[in-house]
Protein backbone atom coordinates (compact mmCIF):
# COMPACT_ATOMS: atom_id res chain seq x y z
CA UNK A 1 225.56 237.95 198.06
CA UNK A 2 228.56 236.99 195.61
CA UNK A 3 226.84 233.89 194.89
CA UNK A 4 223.74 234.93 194.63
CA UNK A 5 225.12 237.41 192.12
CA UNK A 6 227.36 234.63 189.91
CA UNK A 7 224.94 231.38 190.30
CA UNK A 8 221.47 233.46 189.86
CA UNK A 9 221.71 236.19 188.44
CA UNK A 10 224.19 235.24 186.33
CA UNK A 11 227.18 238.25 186.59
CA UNK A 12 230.51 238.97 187.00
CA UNK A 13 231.37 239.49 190.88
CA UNK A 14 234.44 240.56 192.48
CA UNK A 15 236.68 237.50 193.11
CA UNK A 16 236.33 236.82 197.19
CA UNK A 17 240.12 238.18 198.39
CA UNK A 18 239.36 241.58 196.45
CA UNK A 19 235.87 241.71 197.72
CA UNK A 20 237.62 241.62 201.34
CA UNK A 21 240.05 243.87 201.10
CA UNK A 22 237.93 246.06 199.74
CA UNK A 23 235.35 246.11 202.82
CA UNK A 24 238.82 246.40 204.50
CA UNK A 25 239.98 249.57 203.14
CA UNK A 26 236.15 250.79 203.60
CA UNK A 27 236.51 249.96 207.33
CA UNK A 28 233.47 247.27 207.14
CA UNK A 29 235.37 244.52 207.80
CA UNK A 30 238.72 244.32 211.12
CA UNK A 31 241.44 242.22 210.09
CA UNK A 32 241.63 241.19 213.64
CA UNK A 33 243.54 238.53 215.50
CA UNK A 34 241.22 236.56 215.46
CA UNK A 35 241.13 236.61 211.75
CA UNK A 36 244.78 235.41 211.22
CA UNK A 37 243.49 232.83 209.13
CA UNK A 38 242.07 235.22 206.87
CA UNK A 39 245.63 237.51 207.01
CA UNK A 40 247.20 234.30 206.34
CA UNK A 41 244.35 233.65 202.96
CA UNK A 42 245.12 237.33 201.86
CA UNK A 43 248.85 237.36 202.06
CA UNK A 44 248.81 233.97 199.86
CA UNK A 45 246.32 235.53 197.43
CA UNK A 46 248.61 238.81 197.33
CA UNK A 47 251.94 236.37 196.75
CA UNK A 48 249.68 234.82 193.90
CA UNK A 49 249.18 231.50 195.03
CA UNK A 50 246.10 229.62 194.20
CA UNK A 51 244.79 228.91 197.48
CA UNK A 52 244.15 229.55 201.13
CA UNK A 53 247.49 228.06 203.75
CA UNK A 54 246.55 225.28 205.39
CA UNK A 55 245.58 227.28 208.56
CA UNK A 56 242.68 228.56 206.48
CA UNK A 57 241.29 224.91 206.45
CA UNK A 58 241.42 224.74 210.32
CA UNK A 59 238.83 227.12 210.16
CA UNK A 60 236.17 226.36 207.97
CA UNK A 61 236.95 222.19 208.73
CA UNK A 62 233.66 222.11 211.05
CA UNK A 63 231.18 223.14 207.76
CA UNK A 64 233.28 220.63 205.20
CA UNK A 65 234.65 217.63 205.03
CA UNK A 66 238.23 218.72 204.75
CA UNK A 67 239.41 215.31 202.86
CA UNK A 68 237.33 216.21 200.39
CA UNK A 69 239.49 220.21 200.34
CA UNK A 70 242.79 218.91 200.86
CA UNK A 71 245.20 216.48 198.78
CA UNK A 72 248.69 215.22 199.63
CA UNK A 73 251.40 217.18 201.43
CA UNK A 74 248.28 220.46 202.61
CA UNK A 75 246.12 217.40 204.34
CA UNK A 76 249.23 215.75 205.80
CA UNK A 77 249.65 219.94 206.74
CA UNK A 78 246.23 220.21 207.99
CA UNK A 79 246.41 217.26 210.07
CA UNK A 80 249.66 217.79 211.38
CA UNK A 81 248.25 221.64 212.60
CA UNK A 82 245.85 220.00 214.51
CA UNK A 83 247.40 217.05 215.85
């Protein structure tokens, strides 16, 4: 929907950690265990850094190339994570 939003119709949407926490406080959306990766993209977003950890990767690496996400010392990270 965010995209849709930005890329068609041309708005302003809610940047995607805010959009989260949002549905979080609204009780749409269970920061669960098995959503430590997005814990983990929330508490860097809150600490105002620029982007997701590393674990965050893990995740989403079966929809993306992760070479193509990663550089450096987070894909030596990355790789390292998953052995």
């Amino acid at each position: 929907m965010q995209i849709e939003e930005a890329f068609f119709n041309d708005r302003d949407v809610t940047p995607y950690p805010e959009y989260i926490k949002a549905l979080h406080r609204s009780n749409q959306f269970e920061l669960s265990d098995a959503r430590q990766h997005t814990k983990e993209y929330l508490q860097n977003y809150n600490s105002g850094s620029a982007g997701p950890p590393v674990h965050y990767y893990h995740k989403v690496s079966k929809k993306d190339k992760i070479d193509n996400l990663l550089r450096g010392k987070d894909l030596e990270k990355f790789k390292a994570i998953i052995g």
